[in-house]
PDB file of N, CA and C in Angstrom:
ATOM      1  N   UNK A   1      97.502 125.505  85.092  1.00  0.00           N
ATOM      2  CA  UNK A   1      96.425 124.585  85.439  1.00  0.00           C
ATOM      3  C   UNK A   1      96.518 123.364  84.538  1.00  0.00           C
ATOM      4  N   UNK A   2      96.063 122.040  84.920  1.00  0.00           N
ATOM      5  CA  UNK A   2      96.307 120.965  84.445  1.00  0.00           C
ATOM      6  C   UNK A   2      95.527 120.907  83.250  1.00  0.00           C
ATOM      7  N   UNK A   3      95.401 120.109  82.474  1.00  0.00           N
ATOM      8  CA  UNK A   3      94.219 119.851  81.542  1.00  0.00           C
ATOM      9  C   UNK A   3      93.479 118.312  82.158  1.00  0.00           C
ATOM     10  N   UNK A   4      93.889 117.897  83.114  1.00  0.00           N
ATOM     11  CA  UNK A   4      93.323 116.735  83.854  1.00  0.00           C
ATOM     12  C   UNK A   4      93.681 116.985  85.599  1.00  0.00           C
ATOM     13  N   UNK A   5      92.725 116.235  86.336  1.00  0.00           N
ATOM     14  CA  UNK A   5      93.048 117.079  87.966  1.00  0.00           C
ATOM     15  C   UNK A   5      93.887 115.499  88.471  1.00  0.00           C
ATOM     16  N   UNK A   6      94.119 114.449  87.746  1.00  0.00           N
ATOM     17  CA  UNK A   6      94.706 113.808  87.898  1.00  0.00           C
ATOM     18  C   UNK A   6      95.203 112.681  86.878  1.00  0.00           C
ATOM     19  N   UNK A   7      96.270 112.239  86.146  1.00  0.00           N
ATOM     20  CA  UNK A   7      96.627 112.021  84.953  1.00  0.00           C
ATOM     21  C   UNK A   7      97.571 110.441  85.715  1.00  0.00           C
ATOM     22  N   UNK A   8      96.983 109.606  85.409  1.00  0.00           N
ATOM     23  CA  UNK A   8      96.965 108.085  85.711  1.00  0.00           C
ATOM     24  C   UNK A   8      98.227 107.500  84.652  1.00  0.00           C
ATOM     25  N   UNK A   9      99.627 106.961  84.988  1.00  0.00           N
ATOM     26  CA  UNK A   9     100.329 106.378  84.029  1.00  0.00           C
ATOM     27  C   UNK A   9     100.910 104.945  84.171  1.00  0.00           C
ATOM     28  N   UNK A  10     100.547 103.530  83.756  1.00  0.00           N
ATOM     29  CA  UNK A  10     100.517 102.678  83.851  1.00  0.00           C
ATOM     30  C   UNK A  10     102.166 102.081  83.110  1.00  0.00           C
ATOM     31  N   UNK A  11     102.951 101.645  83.604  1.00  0.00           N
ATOM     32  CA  UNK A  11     103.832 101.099  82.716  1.00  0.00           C
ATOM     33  C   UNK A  11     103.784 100.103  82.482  1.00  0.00           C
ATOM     34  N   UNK A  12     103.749  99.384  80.989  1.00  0.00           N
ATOM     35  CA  UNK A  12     103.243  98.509  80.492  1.00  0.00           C
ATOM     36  C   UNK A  12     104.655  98.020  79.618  1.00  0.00           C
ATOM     37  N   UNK A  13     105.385  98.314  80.014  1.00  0.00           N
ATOM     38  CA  UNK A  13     106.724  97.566  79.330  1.00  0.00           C
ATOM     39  C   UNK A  13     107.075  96.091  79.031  1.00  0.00           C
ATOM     40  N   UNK A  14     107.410  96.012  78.251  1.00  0.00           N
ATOM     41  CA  UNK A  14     107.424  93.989  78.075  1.00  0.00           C
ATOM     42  C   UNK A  14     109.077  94.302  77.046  1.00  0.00           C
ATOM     43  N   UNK A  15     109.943  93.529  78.368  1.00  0.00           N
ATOM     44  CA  UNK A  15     111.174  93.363  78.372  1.00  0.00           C
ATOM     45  C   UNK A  15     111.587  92.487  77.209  1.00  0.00           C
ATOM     46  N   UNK A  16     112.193  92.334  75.952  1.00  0.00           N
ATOM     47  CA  UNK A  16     112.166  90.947  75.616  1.00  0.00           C
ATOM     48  C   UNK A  16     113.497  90.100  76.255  1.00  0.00           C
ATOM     49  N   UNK A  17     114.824  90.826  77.214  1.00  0.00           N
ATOM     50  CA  UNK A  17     115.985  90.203  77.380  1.00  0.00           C
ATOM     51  C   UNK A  17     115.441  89.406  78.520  1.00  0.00           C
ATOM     52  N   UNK A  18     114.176  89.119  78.896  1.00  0.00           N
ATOM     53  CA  UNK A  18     113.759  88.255  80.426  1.00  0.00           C
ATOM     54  C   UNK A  18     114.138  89.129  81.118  1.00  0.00           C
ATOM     55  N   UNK A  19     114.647  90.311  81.414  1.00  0.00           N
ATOM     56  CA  UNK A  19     114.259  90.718  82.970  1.00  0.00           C
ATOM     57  C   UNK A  19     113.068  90.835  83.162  1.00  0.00           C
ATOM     58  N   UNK A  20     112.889  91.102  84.587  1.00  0.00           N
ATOM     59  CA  UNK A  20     111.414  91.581  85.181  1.00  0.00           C
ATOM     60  C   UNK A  20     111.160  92.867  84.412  1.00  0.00           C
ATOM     61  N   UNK A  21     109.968  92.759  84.341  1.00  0.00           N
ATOM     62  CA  UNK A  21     109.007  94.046  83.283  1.00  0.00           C
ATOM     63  C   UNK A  21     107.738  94.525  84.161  1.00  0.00           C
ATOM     64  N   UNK A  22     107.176  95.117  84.131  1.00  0.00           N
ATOM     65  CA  UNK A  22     105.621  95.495  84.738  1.00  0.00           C
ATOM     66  C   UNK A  22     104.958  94.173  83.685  1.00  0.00           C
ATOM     67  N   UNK A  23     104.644  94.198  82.634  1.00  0.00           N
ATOM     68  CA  UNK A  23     103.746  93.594  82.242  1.00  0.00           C
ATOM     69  C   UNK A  23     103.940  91.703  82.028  1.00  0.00           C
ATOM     70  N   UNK A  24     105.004  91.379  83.014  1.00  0.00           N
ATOM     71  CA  UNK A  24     105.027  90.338  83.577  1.00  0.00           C
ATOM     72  C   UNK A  24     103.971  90.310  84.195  1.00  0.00           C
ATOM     73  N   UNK A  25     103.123  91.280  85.186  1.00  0.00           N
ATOM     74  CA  UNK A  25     101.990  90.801  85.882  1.00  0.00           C
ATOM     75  C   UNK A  25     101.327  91.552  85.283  1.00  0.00           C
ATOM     76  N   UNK A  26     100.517  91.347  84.223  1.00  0.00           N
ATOM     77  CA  UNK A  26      99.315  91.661  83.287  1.00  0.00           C
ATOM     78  C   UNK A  26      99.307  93.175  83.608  1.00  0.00           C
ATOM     79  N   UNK A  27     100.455  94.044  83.173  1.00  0.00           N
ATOM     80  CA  UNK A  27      99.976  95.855  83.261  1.00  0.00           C
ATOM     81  C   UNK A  27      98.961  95.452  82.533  1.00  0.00           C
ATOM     82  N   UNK A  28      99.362  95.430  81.538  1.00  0.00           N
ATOM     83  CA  UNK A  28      98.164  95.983  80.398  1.00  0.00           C
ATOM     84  C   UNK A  28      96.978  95.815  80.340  1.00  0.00           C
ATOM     85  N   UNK A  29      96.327  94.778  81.052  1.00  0.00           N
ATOM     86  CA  UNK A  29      95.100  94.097  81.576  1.00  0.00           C
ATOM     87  C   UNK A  29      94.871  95.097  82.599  1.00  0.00           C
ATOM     88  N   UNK A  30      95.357  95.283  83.409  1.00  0.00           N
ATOM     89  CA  UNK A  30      94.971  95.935  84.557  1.00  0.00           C
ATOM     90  C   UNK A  30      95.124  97.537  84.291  1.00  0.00           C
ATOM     91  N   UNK A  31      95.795  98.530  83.443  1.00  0.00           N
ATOM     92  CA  UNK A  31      95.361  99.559  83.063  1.00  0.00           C
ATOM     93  C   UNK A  31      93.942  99.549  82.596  1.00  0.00           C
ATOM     94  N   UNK A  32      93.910  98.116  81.232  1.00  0.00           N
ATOM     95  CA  UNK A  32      92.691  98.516  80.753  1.00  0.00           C
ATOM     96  C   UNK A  32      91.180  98.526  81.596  1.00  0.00           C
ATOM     97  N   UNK A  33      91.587  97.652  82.922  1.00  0.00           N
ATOM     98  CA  UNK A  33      90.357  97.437  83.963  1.00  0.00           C
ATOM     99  C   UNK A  33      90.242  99.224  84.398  1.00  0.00           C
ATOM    100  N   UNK A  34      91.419  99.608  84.755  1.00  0.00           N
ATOM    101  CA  UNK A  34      91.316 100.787  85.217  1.00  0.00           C
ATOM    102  C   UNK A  34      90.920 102.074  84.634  1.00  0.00           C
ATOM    103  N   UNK A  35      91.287 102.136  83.378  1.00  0.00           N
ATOM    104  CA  UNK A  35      90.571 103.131  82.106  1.00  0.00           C
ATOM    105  C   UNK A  35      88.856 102.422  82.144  1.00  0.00           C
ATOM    106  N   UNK A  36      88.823 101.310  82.532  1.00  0.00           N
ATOM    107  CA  UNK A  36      87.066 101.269  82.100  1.00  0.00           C
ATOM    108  C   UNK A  36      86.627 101.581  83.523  1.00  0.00           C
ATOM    109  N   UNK A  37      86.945 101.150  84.461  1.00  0.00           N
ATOM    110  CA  UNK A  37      86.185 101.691  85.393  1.00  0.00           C
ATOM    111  C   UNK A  37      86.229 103.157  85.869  1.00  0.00           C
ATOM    112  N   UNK A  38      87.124 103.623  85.524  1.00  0.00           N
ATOM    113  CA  UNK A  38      87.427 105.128  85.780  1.00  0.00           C
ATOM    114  C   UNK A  38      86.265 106.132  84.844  1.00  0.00           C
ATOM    115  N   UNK A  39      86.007 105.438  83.739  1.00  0.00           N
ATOM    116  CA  UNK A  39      85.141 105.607  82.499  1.00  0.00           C
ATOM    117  C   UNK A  39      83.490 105.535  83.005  1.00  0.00           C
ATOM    118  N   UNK A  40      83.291 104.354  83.663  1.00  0.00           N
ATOM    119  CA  UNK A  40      82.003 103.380  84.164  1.00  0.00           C
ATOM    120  C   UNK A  40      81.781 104.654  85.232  1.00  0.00           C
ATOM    121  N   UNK A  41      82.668 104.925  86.184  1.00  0.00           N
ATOM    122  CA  UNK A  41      82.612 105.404  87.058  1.00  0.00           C
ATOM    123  C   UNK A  41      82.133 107.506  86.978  1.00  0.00           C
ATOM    124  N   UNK A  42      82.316 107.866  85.593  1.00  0.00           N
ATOM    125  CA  UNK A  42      82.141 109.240  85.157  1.00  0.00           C
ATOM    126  C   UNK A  42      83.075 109.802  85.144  1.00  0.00           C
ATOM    127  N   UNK A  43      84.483 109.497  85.860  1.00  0.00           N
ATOM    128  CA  UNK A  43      85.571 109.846  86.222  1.00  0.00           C
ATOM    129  C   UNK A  43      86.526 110.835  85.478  1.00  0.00           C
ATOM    130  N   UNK A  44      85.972 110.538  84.120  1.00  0.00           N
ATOM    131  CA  UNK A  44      86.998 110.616  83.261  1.00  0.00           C
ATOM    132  C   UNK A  44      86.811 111.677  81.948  1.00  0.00           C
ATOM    133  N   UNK A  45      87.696 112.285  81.782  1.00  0.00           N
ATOM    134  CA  UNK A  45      87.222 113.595  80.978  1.00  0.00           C
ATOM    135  C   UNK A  45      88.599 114.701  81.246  1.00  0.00           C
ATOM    136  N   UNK A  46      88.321 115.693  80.627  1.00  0.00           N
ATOM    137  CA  UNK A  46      88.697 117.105  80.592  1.00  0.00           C
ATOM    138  C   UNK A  46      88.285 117.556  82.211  1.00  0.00           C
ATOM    139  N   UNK A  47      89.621 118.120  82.846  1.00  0.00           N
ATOM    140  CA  UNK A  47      89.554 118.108  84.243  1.00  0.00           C
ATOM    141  C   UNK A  47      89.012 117.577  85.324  1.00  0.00           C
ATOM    142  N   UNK A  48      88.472 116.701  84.811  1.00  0.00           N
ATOM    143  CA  UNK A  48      88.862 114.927  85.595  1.00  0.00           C
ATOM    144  C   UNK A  48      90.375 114.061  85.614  1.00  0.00           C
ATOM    145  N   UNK A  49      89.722 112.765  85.367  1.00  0.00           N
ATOM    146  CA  UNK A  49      91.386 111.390  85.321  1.00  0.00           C
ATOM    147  C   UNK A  49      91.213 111.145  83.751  1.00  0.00           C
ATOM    148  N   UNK A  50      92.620 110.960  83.789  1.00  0.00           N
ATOM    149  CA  UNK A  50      93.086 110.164  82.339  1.00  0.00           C
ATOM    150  C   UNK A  50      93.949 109.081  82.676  1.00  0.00           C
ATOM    151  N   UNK A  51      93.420 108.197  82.363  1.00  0.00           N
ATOM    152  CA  UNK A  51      94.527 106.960  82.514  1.00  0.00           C
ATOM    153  C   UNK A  51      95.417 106.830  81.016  1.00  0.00           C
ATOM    154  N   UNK A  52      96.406 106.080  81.193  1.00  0.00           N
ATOM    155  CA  UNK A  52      97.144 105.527  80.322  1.00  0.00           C
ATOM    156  C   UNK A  52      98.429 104.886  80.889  1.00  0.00           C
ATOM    157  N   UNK A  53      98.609 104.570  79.567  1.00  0.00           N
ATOM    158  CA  UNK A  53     100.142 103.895  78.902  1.00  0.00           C
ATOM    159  C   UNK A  53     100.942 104.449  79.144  1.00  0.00           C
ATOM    160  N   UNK A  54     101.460 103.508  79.468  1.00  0.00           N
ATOM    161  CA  UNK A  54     103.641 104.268  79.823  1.00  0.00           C
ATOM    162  C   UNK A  54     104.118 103.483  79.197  1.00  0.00           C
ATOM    163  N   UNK A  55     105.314 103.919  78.316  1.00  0.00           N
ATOM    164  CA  UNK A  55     106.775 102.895  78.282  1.00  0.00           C
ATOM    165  C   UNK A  55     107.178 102.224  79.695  1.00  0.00           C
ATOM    166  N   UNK A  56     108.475 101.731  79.955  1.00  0.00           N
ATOM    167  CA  UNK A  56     109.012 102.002  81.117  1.00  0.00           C
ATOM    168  C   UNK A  56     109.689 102.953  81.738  1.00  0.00           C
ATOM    169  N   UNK A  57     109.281 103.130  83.053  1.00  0.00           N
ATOM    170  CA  UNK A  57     108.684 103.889  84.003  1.00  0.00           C
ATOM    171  C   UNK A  57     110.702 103.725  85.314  1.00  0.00           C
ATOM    172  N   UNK A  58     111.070 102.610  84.133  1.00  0.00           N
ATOM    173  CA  UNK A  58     112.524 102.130  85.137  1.00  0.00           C
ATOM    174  C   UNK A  58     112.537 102.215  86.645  1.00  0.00           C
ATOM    175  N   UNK A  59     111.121 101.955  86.985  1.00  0.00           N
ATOM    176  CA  UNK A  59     111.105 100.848  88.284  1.00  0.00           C
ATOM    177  C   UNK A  59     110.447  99.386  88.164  1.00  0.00           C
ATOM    178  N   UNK A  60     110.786  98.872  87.172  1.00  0.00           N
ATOM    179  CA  UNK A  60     110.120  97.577  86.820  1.00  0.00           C
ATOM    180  C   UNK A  60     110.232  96.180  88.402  1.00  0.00           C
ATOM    181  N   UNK A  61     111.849  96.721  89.221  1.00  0.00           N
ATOM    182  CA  UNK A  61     111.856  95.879  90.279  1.00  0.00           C
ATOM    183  C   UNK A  61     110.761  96.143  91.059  1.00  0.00           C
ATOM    184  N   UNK A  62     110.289  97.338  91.185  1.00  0.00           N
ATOM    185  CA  UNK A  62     109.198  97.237  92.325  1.00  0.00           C
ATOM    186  C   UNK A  62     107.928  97.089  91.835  1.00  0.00           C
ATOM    187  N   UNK A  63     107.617  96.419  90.492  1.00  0.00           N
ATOM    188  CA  UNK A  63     106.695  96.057  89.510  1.00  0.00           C
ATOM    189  C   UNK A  63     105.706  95.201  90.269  1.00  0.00           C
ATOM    190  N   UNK A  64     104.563  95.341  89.355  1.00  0.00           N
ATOM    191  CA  UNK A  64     104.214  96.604  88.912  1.00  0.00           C
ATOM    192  C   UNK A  64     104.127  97.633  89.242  1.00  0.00           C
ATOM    193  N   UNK A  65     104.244  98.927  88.449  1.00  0.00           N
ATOM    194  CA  UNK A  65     104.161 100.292  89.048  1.00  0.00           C
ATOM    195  C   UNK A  65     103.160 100.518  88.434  1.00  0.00           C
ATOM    196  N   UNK A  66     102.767 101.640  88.850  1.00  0.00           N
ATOM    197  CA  UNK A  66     101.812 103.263  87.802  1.00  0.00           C
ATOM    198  C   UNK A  66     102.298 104.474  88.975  1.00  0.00           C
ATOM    199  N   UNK A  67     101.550 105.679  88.535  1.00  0.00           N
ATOM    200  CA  UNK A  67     102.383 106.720  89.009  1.00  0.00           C
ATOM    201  C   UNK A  67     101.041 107.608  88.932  1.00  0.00           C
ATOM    202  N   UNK A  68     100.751 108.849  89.800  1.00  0.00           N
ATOM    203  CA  UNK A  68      99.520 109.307  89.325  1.00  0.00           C
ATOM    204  C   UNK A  68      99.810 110.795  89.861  1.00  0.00           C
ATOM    205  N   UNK A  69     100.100 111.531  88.951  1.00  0.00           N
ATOM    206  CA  UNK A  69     100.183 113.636  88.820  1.00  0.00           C
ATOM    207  C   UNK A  69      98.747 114.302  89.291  1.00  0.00           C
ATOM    208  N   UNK A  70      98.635 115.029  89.290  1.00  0.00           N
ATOM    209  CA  UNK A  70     100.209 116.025  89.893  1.00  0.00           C
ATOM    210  C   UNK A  70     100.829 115.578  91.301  1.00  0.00           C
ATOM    211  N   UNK A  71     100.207 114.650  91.779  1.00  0.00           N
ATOM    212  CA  UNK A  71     100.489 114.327  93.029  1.00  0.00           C
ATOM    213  C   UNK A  71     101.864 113.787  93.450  1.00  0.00           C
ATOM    214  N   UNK A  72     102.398 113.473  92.260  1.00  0.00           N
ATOM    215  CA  UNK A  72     103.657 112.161  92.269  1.00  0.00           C
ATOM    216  C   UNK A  72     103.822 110.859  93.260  1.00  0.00           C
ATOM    217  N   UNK A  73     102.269 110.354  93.030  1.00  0.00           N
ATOM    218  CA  UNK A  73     102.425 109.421  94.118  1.00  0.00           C
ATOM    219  C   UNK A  73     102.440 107.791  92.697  1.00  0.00           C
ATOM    220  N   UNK A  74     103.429 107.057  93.414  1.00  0.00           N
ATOM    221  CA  UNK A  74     103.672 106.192  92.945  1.00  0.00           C
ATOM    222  C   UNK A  74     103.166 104.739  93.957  1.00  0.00           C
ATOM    223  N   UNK A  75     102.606 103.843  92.906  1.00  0.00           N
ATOM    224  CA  UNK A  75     101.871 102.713  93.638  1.00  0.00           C
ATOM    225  C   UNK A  75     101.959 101.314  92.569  1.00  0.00           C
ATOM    226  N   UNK A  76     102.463 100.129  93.822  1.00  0.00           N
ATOM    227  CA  UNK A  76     102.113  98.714  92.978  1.00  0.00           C
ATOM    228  C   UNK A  76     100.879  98.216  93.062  1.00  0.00           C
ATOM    229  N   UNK A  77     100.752  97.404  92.361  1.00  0.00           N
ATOM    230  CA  UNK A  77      99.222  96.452  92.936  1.00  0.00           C
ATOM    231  C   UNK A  77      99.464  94.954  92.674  1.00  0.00           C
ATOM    232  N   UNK A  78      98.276  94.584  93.190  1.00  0.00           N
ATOM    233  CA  UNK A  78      98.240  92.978  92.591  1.00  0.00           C
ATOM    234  C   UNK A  78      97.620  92.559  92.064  1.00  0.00           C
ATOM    235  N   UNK A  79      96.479  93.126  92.065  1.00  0.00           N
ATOM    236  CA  UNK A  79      94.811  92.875  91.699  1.00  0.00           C
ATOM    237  C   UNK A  79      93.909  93.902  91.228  1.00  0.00           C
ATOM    238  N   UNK A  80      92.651  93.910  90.708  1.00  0.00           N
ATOM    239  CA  UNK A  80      91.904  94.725  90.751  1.00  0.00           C
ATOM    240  C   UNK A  80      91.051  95.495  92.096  1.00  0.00           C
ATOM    241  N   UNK A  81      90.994  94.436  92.860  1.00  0.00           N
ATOM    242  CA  UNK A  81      91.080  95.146  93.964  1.00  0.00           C
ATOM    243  C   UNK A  81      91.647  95.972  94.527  1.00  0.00           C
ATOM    244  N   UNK A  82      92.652  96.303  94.198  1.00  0.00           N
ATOM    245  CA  UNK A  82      93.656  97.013  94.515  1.00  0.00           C
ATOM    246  C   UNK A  82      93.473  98.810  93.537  1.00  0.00           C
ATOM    247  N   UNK A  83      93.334  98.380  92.864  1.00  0.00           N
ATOM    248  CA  UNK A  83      92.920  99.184  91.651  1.00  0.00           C
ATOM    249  C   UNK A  83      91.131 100.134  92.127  1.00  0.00           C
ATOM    250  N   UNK A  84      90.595  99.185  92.700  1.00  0.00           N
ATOM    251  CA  UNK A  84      89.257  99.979  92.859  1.00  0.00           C
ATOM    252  C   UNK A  84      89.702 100.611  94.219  1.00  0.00           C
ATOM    253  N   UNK A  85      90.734  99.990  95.145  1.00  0.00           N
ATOM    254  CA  UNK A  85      90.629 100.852  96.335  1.00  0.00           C
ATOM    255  C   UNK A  85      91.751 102.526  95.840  1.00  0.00           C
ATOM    256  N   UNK A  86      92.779 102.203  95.114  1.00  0.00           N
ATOM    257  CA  UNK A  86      93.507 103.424  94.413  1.00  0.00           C
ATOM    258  C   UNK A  86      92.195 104.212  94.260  1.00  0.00           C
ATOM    259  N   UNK A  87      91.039 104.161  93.098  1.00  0.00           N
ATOM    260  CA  UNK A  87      90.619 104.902  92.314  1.00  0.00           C
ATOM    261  C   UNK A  87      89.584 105.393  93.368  1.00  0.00           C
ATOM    262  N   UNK A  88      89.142 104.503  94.674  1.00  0.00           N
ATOM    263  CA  UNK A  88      87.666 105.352  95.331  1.00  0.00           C
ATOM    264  C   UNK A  88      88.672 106.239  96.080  1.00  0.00           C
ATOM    265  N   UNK A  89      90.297 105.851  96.997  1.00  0.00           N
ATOM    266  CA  UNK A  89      90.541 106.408  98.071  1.00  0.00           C
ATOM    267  C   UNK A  89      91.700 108.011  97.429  1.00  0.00           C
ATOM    268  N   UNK A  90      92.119 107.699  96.263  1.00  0.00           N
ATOM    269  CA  UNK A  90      92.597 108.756  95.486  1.00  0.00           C
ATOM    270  C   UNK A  90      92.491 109.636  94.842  1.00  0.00           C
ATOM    271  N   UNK A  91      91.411 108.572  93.799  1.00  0.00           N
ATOM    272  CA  UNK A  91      90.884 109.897  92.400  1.00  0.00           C
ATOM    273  C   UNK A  91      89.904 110.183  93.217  1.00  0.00           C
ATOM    274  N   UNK A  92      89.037 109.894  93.814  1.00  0.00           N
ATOM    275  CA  UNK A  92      87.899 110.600  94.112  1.00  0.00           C
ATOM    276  C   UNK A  92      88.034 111.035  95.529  1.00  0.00           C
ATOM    277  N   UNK A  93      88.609 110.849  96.993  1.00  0.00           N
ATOM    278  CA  UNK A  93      88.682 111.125  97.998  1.00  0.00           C
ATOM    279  C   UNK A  93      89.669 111.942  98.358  1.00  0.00           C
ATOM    280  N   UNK A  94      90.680 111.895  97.172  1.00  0.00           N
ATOM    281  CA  UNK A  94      92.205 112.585  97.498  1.00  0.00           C
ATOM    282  C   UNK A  94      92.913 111.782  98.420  1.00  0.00           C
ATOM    283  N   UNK A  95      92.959 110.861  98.628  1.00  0.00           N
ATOM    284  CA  UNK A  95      93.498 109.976  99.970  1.00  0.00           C
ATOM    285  C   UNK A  95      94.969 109.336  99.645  1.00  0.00           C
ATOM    286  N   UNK A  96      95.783 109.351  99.629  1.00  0.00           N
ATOM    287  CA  UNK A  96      96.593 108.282  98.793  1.00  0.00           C
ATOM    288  C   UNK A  96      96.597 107.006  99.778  1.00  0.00           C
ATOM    289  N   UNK A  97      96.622 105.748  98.884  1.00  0.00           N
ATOM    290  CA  UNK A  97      96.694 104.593  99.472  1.00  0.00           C
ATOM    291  C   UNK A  97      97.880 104.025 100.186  1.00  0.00           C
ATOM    292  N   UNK A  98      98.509 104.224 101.287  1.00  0.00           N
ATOM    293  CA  UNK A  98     100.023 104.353 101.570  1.00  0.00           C
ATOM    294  C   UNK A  98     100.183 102.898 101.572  1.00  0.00           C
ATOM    295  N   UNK A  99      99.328 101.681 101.901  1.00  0.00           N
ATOM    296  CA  UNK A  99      99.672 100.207 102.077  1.00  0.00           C
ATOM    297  C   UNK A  99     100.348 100.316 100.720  1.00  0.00           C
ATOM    298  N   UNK A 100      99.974 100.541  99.525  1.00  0.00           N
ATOM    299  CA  UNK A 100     100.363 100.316  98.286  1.00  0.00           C
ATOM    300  C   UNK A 100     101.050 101.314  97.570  1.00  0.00           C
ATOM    301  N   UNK A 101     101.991 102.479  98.427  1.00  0.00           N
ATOM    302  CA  UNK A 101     102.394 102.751  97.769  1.00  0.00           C
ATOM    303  C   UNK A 101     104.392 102.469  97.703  1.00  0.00           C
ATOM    304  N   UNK A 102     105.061 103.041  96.547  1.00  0.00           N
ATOM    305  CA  UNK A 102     106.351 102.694  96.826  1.00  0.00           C
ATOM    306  C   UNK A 102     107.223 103.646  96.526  1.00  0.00           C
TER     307      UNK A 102
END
């Protein structure tokens, strides 16, 4: 059994040779939107969601990524919008978002 029913991993890599990185488009901003609203939201705890930090995740081309267990569903975004529809149609509905995923 998990110690979380779904474990959120953001890759937040910052390349310094200039390739493309995730955090070319603000990971790290946008994890942290997602750890607070996941938080705001009650979400979050001991067999609930845990968000976090990744190194790279070495799909930086289809960047940004995150990745979310046990499910192994992997998803880009662009926005926070994007981010609130992941967290109502996934963490909480079980749904995965297929427009966004890759």
């Amino acid at each position: 059994m998990s110690h979380y029913r779904h474990h959120v991993f953001f890759c937040c890599n910052q390349r310094d040779s200039g390739a493309s990185c995730c955090n070319d488009h603000a990971a790290s901003e946008v994890r942290d939107y997602a750890k607070q609203r996941v938080k705001a939201l009650g979400l979050s705890g001991e067999g609930k969601v845990r968000v976090n930090m990744a190194g790279c995740l070495d799909r930086c081309e289809l960047g940004p990524v995150m990745v979310v267990y046990p499910e192994e569903v992997w998803y880009t975004y662009v926005d926070r919008s994007d981010i609130d529809e992941i967290i109502e149609e996934h963490l909480v509905n079980g749904r995965p978002v297929e427009r966004l995923r890759v």
